[in-house]
PDB file of N, CA and C in Angstrom:
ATOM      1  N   UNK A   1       0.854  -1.180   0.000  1.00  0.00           N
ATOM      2  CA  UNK A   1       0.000   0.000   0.000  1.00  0.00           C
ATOM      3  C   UNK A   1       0.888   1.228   0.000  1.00  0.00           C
ATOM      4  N   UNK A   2       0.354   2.428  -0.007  1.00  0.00           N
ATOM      5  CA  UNK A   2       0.633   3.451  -0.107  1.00  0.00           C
ATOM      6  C   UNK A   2       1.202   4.356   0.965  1.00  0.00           C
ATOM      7  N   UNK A   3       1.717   3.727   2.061  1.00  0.00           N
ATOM      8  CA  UNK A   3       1.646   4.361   3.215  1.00  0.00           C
ATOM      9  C   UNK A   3       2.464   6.135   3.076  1.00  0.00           C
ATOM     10  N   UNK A   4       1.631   6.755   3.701  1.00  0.00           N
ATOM     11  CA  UNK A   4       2.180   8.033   4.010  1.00  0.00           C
ATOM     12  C   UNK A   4       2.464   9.118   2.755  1.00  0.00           C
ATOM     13  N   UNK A   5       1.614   8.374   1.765  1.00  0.00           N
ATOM     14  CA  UNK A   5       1.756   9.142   0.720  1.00  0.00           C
ATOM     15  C   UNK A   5      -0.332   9.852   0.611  1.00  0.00           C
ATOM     16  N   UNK A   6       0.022  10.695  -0.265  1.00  0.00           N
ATOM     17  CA  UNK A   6      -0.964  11.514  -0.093  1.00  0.00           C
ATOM     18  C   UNK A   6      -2.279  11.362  -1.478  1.00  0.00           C
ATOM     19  N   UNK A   7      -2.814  11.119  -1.862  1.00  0.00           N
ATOM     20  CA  UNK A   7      -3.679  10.608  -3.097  1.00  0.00           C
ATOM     21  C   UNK A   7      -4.477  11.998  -3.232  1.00  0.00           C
ATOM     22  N   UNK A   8      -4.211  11.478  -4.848  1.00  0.00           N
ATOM     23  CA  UNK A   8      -5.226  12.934  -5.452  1.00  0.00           C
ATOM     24  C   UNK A   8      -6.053  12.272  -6.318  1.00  0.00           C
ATOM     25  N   UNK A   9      -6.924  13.049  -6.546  1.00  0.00           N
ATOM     26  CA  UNK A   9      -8.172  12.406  -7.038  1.00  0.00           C
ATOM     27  C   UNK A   9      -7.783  13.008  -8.708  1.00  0.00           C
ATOM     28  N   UNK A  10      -8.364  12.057  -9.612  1.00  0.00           N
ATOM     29  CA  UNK A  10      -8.250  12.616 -11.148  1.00  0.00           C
ATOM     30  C   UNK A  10      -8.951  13.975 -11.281  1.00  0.00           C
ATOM     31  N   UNK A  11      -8.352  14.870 -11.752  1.00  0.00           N
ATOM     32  CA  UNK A  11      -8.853  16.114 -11.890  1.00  0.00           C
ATOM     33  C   UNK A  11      -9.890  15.939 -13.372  1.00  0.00           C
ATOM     34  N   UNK A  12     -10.128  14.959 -14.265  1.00  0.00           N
ATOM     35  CA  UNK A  12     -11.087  14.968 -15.489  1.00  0.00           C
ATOM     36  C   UNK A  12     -12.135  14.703 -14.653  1.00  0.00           C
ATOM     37  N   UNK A  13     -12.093  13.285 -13.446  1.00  0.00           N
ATOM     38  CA  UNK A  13     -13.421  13.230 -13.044  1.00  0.00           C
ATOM     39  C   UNK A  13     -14.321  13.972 -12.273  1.00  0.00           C
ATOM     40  N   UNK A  14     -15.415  14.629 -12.582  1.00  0.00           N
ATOM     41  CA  UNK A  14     -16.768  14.925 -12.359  1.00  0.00           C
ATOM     42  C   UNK A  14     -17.226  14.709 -10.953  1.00  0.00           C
ATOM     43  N   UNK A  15     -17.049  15.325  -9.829  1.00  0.00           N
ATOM     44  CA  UNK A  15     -18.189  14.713  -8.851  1.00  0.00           C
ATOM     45  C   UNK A  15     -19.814  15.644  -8.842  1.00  0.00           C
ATOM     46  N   UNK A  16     -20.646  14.384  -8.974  1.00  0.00           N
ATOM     47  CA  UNK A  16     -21.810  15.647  -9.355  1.00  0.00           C
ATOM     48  C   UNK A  16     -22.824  15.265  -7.916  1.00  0.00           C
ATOM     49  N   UNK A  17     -22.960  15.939  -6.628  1.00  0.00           N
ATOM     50  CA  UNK A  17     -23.570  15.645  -5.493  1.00  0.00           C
ATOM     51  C   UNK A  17     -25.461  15.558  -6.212  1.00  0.00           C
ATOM     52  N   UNK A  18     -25.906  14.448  -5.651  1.00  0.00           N
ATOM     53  CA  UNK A  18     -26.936  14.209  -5.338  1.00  0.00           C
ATOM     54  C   UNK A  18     -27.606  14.615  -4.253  1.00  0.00           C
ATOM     55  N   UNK A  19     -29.262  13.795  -3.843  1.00  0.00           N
ATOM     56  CA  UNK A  19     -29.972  14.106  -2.676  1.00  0.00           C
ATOM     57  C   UNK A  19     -29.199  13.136  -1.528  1.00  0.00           C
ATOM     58  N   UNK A  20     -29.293  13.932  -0.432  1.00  0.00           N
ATOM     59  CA  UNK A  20     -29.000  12.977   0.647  1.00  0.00           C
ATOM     60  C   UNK A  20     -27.822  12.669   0.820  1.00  0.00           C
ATOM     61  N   UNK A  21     -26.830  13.633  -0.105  1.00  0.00           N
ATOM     62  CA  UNK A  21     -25.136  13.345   0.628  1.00  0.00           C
ATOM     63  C   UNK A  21     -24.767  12.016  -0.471  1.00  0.00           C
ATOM     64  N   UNK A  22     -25.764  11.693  -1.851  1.00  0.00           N
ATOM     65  CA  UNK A  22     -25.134  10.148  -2.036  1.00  0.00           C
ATOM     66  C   UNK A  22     -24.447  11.337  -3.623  1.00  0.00           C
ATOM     67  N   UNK A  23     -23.480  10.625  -4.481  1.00  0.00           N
ATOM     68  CA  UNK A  23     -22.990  11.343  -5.433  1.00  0.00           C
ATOM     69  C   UNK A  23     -22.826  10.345  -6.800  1.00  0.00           C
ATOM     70  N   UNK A  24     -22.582  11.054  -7.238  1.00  0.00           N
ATOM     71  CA  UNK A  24     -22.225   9.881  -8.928  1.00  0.00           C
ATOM     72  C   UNK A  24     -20.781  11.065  -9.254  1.00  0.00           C
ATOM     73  N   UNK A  25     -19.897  10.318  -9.649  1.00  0.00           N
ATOM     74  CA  UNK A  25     -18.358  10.483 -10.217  1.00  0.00           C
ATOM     75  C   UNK A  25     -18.555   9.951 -11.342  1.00  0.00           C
ATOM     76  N   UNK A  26     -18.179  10.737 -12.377  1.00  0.00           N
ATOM     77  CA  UNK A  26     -18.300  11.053 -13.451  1.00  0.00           C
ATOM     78  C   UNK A  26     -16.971  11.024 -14.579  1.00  0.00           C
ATOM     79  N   UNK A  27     -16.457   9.856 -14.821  1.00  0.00           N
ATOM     80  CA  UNK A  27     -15.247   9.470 -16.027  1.00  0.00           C
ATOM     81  C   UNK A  27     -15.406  10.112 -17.469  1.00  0.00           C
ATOM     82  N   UNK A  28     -14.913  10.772 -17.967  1.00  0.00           N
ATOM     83  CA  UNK A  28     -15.398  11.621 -19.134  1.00  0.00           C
ATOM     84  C   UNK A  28     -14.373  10.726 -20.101  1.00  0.00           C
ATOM     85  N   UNK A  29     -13.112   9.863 -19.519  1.00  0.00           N
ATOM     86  CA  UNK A  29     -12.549   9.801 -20.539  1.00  0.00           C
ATOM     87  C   UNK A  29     -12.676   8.001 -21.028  1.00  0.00           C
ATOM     88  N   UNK A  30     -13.701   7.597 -19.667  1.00  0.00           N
ATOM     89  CA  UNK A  30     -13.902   6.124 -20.272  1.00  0.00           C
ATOM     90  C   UNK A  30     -15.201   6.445 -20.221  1.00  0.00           C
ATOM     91  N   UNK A  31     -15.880   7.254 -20.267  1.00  0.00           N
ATOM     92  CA  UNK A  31     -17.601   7.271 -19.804  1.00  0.00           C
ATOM     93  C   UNK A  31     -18.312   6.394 -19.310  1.00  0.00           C
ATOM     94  N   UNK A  32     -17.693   7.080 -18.111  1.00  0.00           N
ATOM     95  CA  UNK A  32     -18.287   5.761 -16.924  1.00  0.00           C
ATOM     96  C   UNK A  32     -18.654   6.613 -15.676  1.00  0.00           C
ATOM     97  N   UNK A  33     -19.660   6.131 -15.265  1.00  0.00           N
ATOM     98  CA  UNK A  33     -20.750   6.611 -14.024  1.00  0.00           C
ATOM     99  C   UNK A  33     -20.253   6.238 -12.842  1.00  0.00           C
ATOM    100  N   UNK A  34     -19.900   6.259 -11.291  1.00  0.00           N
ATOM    101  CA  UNK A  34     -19.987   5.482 -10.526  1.00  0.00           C
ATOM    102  C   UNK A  34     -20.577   6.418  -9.477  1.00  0.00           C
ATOM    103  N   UNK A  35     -21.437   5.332  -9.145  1.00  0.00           N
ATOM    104  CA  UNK A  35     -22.325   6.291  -7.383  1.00  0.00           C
ATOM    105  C   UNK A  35     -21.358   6.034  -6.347  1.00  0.00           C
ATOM    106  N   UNK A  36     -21.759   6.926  -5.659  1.00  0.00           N
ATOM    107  CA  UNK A  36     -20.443   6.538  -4.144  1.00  0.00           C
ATOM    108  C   UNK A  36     -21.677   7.060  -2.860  1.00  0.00           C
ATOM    109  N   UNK A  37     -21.096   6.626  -2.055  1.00  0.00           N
ATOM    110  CA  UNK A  37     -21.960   6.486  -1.209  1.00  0.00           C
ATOM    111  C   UNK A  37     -21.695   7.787  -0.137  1.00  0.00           C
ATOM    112  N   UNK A  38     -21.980   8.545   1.021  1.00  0.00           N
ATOM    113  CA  UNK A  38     -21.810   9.752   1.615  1.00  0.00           C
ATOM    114  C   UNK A  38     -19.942   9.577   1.984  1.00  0.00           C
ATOM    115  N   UNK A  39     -19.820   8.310   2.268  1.00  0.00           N
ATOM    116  CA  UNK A  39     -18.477   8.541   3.627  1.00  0.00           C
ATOM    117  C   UNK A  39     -17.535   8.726   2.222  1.00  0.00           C
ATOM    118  N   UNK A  40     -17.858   8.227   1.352  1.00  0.00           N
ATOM    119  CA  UNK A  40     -17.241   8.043   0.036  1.00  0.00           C
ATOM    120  C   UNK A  40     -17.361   9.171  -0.396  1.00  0.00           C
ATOM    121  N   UNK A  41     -18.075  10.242  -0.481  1.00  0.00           N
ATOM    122  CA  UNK A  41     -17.772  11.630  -0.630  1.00  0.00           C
ATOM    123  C   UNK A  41     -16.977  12.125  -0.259  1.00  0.00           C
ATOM    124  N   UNK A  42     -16.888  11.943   1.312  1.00  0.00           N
ATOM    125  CA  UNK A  42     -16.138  12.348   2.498  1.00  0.00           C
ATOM    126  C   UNK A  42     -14.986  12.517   1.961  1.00  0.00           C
ATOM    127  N   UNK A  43     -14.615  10.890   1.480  1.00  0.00           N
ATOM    128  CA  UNK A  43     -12.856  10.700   1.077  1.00  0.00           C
ATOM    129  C   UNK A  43     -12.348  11.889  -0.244  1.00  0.00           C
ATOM    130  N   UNK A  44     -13.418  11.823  -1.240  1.00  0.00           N
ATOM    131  CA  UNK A  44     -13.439  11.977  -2.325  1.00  0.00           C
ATOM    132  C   UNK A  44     -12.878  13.200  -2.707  1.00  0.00           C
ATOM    133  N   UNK A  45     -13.351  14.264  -1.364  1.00  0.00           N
ATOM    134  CA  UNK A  45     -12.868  15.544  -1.148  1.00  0.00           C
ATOM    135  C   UNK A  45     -11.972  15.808  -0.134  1.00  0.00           C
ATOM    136  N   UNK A  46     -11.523  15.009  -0.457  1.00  0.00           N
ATOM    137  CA  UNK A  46     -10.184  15.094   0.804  1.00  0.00           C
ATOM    138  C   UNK A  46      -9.063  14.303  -0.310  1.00  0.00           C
ATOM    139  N   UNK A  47      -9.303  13.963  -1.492  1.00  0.00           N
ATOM    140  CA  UNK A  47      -8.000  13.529  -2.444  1.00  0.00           C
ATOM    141  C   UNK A  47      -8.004  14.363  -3.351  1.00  0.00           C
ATOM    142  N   UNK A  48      -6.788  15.447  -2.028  1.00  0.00           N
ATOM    143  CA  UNK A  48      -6.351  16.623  -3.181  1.00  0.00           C
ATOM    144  C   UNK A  48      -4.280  16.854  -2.507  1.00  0.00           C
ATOM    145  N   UNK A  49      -4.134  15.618  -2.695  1.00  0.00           N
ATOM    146  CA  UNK A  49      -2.867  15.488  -2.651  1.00  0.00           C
ATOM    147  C   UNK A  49      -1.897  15.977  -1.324  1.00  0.00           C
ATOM    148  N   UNK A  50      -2.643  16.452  -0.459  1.00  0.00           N
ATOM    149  CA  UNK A  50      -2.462  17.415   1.138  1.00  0.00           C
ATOM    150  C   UNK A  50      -2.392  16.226   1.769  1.00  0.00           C
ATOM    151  N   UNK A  51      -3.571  15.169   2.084  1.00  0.00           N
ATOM    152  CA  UNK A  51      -3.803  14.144   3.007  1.00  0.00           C
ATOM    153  C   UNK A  51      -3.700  12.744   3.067  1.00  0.00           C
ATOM    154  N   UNK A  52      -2.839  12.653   3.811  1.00  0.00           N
ATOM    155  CA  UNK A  52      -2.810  11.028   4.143  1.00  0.00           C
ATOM    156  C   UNK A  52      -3.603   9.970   3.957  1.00  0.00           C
ATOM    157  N   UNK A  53      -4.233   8.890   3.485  1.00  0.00           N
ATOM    158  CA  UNK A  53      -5.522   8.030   4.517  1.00  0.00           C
ATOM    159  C   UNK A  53      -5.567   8.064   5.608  1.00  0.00           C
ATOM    160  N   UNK A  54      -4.010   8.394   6.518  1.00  0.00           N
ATOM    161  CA  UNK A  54      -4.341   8.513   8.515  1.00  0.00           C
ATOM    162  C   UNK A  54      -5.416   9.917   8.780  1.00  0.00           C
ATOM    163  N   UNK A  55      -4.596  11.146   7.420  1.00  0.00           N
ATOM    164  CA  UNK A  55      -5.432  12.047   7.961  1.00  0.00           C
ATOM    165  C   UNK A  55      -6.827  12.069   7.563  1.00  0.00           C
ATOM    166  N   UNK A  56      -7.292  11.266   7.026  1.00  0.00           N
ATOM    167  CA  UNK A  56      -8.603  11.806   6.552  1.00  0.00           C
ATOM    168  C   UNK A  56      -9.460  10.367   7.291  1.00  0.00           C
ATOM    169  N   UNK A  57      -8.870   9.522   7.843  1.00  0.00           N
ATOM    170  CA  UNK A  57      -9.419   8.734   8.951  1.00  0.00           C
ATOM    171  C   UNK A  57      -9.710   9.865  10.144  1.00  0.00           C
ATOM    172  N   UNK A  58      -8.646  10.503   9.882  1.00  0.00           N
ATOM    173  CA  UNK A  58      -8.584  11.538  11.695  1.00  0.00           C
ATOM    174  C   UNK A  58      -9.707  12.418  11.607  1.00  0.00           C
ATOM    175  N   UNK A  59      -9.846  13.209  10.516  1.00  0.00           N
ATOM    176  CA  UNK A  59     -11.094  14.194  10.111  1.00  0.00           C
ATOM    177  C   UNK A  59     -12.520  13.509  10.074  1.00  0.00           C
ATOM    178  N   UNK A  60     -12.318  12.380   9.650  1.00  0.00           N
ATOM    179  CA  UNK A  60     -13.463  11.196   9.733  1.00  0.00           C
ATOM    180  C   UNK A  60     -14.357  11.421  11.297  1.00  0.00           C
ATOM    181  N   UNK A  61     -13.044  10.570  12.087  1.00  0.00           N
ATOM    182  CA  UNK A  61     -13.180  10.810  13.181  1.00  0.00           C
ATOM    183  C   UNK A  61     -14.195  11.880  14.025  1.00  0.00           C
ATOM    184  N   UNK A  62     -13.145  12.900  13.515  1.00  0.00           N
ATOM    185  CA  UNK A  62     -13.616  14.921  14.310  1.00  0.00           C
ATOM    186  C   UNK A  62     -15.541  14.570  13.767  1.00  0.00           C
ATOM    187  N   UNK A  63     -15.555  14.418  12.176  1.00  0.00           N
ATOM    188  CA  UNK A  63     -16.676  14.629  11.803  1.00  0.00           C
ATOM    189  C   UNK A  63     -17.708  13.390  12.027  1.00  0.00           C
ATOM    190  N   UNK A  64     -17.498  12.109  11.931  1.00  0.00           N
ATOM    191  CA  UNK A  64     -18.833  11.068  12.362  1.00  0.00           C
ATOM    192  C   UNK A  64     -18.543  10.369  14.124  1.00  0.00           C
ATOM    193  N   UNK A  65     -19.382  10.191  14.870  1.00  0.00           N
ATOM    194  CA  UNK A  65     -19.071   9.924  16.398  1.00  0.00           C
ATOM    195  C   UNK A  65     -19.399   7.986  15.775  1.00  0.00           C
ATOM    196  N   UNK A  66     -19.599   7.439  14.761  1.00  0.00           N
ATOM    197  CA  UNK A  66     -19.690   5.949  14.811  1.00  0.00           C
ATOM    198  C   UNK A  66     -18.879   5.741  13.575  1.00  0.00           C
ATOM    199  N   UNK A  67     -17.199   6.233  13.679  1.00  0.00           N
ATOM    200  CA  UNK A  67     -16.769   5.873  12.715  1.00  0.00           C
ATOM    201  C   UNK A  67     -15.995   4.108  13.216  1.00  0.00           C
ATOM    202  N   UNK A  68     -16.426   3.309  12.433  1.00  0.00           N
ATOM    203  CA  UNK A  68     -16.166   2.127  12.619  1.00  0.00           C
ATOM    204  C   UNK A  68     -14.499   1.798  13.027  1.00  0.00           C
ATOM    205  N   UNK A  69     -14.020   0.587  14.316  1.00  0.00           N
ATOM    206  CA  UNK A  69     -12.459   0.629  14.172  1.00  0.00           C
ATOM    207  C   UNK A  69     -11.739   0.332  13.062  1.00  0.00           C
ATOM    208  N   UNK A  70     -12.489  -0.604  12.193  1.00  0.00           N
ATOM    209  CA  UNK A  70     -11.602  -0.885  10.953  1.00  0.00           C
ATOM    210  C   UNK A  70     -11.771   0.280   9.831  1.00  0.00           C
ATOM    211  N   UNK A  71     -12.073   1.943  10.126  1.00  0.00           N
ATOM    212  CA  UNK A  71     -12.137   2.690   8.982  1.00  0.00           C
ATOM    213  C   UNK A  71     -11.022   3.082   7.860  1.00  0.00           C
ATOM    214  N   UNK A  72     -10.206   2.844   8.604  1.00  0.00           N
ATOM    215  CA  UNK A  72      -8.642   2.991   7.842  1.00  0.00           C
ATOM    216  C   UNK A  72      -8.614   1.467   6.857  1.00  0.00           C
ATOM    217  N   UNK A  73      -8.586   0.814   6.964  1.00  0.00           N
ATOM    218  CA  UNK A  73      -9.019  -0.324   6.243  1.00  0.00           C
ATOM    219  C   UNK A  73     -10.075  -0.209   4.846  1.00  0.00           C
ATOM    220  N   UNK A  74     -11.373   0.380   5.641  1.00  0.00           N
ATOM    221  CA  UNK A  74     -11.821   0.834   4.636  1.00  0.00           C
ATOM    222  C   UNK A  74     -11.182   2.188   3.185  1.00  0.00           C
ATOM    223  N   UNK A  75     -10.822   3.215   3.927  1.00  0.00           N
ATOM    224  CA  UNK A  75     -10.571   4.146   3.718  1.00  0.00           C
ATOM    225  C   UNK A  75      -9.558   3.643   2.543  1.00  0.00           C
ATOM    226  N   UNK A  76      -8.475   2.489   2.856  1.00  0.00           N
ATOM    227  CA  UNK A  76      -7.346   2.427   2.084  1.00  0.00           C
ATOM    228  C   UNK A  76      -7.881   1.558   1.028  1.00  0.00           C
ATOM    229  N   UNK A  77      -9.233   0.886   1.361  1.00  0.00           N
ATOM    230  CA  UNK A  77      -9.863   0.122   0.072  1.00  0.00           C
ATOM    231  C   UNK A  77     -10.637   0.921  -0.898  1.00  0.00           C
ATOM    232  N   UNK A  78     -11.176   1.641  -0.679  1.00  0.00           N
ATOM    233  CA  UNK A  78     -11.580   2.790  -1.160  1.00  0.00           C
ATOM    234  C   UNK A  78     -10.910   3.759  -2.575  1.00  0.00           C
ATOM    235  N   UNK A  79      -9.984   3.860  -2.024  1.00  0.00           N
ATOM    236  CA  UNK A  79      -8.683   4.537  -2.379  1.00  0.00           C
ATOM    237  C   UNK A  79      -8.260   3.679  -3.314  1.00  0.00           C
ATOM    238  N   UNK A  80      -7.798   2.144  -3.110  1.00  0.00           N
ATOM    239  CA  UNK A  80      -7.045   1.376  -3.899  1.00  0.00           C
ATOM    240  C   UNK A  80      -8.011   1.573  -4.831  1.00  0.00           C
ATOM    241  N   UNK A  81      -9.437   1.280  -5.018  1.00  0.00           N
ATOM    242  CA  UNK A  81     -10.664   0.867  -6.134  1.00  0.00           C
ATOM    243  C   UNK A  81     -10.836   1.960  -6.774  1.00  0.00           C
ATOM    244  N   UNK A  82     -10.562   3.115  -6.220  1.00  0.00           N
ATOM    245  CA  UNK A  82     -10.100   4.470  -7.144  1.00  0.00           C
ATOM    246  C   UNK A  82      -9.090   4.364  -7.966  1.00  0.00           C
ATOM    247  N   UNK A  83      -7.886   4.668  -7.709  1.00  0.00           N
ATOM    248  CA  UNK A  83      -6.679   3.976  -8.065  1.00  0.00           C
ATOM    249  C   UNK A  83      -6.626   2.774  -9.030  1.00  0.00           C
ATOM    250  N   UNK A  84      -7.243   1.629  -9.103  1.00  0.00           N
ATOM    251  CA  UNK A  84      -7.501   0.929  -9.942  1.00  0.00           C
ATOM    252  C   UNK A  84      -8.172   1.370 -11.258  1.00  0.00           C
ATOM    253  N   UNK A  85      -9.286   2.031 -10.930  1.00  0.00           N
ATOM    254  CA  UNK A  85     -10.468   2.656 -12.236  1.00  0.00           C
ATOM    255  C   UNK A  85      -9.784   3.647 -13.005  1.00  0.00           C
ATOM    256  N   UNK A  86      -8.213   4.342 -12.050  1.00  0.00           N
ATOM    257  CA  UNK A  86      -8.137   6.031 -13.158  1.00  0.00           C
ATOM    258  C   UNK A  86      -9.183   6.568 -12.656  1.00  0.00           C
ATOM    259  N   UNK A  87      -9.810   6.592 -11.293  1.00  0.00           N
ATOM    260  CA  UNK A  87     -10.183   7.583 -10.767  1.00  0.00           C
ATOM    261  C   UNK A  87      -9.093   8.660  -9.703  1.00  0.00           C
ATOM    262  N   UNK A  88      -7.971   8.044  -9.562  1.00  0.00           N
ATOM    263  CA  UNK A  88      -6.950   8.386  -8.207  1.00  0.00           C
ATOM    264  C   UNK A  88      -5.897   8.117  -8.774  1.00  0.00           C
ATOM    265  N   UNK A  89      -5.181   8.586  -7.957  1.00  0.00           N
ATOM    266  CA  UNK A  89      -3.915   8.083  -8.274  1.00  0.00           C
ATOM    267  C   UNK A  89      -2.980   8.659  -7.152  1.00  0.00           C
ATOM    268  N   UNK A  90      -1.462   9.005  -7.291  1.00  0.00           N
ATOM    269  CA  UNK A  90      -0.551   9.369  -6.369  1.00  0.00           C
ATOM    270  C   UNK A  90       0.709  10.257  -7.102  1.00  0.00           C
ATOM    271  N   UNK A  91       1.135  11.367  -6.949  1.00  0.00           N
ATOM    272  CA  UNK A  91       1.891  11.991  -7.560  1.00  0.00           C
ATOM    273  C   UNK A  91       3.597  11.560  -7.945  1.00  0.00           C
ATOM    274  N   UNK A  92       3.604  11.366  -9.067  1.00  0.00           N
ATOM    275  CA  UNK A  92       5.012  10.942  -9.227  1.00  0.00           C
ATOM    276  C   UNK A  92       5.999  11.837  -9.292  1.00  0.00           C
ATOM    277  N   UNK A  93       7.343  11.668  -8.400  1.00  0.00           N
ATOM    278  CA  UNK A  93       8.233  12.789  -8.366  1.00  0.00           C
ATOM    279  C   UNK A  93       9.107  12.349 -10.076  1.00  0.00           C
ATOM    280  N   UNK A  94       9.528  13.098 -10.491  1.00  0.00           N
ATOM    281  CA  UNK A  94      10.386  12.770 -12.001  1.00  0.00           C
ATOM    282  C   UNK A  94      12.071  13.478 -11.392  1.00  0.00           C
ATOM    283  N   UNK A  95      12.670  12.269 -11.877  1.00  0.00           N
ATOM    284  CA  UNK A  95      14.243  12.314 -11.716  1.00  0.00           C
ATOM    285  C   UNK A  95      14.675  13.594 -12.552  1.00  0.00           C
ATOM    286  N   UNK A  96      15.265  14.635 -12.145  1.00  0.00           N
ATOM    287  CA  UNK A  96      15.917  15.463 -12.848  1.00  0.00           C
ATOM    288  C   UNK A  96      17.117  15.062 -13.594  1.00  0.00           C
ATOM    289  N   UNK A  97      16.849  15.739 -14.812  1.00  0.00           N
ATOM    290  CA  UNK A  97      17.856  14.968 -15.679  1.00  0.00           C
ATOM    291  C   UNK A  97      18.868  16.169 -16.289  1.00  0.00           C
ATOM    292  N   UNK A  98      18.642  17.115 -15.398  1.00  0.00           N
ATOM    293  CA  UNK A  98      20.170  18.549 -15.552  1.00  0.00           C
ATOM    294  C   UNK A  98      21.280  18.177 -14.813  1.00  0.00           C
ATOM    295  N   UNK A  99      21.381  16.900 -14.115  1.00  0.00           N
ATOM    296  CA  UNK A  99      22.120  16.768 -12.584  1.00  0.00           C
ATOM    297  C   UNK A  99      21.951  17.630 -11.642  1.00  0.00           C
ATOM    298  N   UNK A 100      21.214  18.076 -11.036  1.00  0.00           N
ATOM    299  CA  UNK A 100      21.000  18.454 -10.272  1.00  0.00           C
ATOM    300  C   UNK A 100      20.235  17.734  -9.564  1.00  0.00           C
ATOM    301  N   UNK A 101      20.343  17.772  -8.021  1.00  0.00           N
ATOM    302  CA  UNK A 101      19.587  16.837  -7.314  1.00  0.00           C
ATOM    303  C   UNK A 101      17.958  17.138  -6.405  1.00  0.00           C
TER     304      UNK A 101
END
């Protein structure tokens, strides 16, 4: 896994909020739909390359009083199934090639 690295969400995809906190994410470049569910929002806006999965377990936390013990678990499955689709991903540093370090 990814530990301690920070995930950003694809900037092509679409989040378009629905009733009731539920959302549909929006793939423009495979045109593809996916609903996500509220906590899945939660994450969704919090992958903007700033936050951990610890931190956005921790904000979890501040914000729901029944966040489950295995949420980090979730949180990092979440993430991976993003990550899988080309919805997410993780920023790659590129080797400088002036020599300079």
């Amino acid at each position: 896994m990814h530990e301690n690295k920070k995930p950003i969400a694809n900037p092509m995809v679409v989040l378009r909020e629905e009733f009731d906190d539920w959302a549909l994410l929006f793939d423009p470049d495979a045109n593809d739909i996916f609903a996500v569910d509220p906590v899945s929002v939660f994450i969704w806006k919090r992958l903007d390359g700033r936050h951990t999965a610890e931190d956005i377990l921790m904000e979890l936390r501040e914000d729901c009083d029944d966040a489950p013990g295995d949420a980090l678990n979730h949180i990092n499955e979440f993430i991976g199934e993003l990550e899988k689709s080309g919805l997410a991903g993780y920023e790659v540093k590129q080797a400088r090639t002036d020599g300079a370090a």
